[in-house]
Protein backbone atom coordinates (compact mmCIF):
# COMPACT_ATOMS: atom_id res chain seq x y z
CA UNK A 1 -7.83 28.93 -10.43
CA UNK A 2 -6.07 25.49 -9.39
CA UNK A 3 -8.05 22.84 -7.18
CA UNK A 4 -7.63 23.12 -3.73
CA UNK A 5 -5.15 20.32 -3.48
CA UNK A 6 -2.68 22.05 -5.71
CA UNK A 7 0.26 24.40 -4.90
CA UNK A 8 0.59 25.85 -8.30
CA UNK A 9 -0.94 24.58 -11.40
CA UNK A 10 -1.70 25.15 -15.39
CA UNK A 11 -5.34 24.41 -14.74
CA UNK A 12 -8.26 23.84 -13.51
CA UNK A 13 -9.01 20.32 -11.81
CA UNK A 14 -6.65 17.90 -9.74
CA UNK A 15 -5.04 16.58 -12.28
CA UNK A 16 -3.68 19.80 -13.60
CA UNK A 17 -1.57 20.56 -10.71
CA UNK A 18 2.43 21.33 -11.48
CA UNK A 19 2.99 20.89 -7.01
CA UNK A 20 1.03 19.41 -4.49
CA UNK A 21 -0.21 20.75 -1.26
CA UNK A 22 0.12 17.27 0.14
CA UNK A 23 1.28 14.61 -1.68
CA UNK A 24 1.29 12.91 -5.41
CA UNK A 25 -0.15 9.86 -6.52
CA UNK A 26 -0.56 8.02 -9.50
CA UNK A 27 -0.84 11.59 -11.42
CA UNK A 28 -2.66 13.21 -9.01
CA UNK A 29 -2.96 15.42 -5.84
CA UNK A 30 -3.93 13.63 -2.84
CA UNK A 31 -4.57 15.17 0.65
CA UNK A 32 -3.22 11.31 2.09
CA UNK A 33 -2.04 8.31 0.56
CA UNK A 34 -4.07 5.02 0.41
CA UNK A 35 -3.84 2.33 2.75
CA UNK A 36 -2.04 0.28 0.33
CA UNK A 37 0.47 3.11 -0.93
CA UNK A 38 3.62 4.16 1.04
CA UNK A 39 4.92 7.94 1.07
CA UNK A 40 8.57 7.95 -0.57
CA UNK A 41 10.77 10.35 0.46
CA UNK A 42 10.92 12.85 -2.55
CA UNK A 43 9.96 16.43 -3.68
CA UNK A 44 7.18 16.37 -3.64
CA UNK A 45 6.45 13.37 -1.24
CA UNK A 46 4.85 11.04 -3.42
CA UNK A 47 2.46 7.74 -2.63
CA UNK A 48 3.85 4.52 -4.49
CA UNK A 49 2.13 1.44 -4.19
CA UNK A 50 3.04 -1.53 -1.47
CA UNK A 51 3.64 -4.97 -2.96
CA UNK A 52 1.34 -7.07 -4.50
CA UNK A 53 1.52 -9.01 -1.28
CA UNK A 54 0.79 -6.50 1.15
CA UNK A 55 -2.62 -4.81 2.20
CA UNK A 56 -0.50 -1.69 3.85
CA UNK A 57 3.29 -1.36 4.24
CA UNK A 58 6.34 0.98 4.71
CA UNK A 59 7.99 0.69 1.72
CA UNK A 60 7.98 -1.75 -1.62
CA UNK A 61 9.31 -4.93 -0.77
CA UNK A 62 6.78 -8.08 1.04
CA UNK A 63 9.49 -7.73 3.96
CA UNK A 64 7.79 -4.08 4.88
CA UNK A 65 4.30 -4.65 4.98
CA UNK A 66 1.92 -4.00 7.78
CA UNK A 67 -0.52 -6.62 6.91
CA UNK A 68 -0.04 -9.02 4.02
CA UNK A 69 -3.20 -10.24 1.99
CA UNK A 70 -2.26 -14.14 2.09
CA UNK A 71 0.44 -15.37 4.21
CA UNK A 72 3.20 -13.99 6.59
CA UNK A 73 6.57 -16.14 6.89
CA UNK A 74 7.96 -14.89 10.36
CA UNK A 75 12.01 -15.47 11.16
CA UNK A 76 11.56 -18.84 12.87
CA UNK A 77 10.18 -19.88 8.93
CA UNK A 78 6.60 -20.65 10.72
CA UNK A 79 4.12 -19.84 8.77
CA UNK A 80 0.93 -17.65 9.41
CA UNK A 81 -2.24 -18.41 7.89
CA UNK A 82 -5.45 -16.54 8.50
CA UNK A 83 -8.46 -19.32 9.40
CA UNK A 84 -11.14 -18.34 7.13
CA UNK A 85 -13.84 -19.85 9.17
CA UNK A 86 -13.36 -16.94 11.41
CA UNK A 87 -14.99 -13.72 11.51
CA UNK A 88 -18.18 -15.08 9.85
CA UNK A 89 -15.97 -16.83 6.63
CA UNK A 90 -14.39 -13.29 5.88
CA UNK A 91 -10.20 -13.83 5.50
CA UNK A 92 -8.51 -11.34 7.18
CA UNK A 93 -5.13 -9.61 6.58
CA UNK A 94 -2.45 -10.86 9.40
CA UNK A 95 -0.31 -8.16 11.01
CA UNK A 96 3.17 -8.62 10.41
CA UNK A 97 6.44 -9.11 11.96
CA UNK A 98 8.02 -10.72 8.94
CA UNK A 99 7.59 -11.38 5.25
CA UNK A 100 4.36 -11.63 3.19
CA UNK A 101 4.26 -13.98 0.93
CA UNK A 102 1.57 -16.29 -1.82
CA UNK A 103 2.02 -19.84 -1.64
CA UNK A 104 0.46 -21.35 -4.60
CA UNK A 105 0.17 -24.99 -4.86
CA UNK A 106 0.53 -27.34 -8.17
CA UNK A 107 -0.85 -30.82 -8.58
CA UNK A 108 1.48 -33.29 -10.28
């Protein structure tokens, strides 16, 4: 009998399933994609993962994220920072309206 996320399968358990009910990701059945995973449009719909830079996105590049884990460089080429003396010292994702991107700094 195939798990209950499974069109058809060879076996028992979730990742035994030859189709999907929903969608696949990272060799499984999943009734939704994660928040940082994207659906691609295939058959089956599959989740891939956003961009190291992103918390969620659209699609795989740091230009379509919805919120970007360290910095967001907007079309004027300000930068966004999130102040992490807000929210009680917790650093929160920024929503996005252009790139995200990791700044890393060297000493010389």
């Amino acid at each position: 009998m195939c798990h209950e996320l499974c069109e058809t399968c060879d076996a028992d358990g979730v990742t035994e399933c030859l189709t999907c009910k929903h969608y696949w990701q990272d060799g499984r059945c999943v009734e939704s994609c994660r928040l940082d995973y994207f659906i691609a449009p295939a058959d089956p719909p599959t989740c891939h993962a956003c961009h190291s830079h992103c918390v969620q996105c659209r699609g795989p590049t740091a230009a379509e994220c919805v919120k970007c884990k360290y910095y967001t460089i907007y079309s004027d080429l300000s930068i966004g920072v999130q102040d992490p003396e807000e929210e009680g010292g917790d650093i929160r994702p920024l929503a996005v309206s252009g790139a995200c991107l990791f700044l890393s700094v060297r000493s010389v």
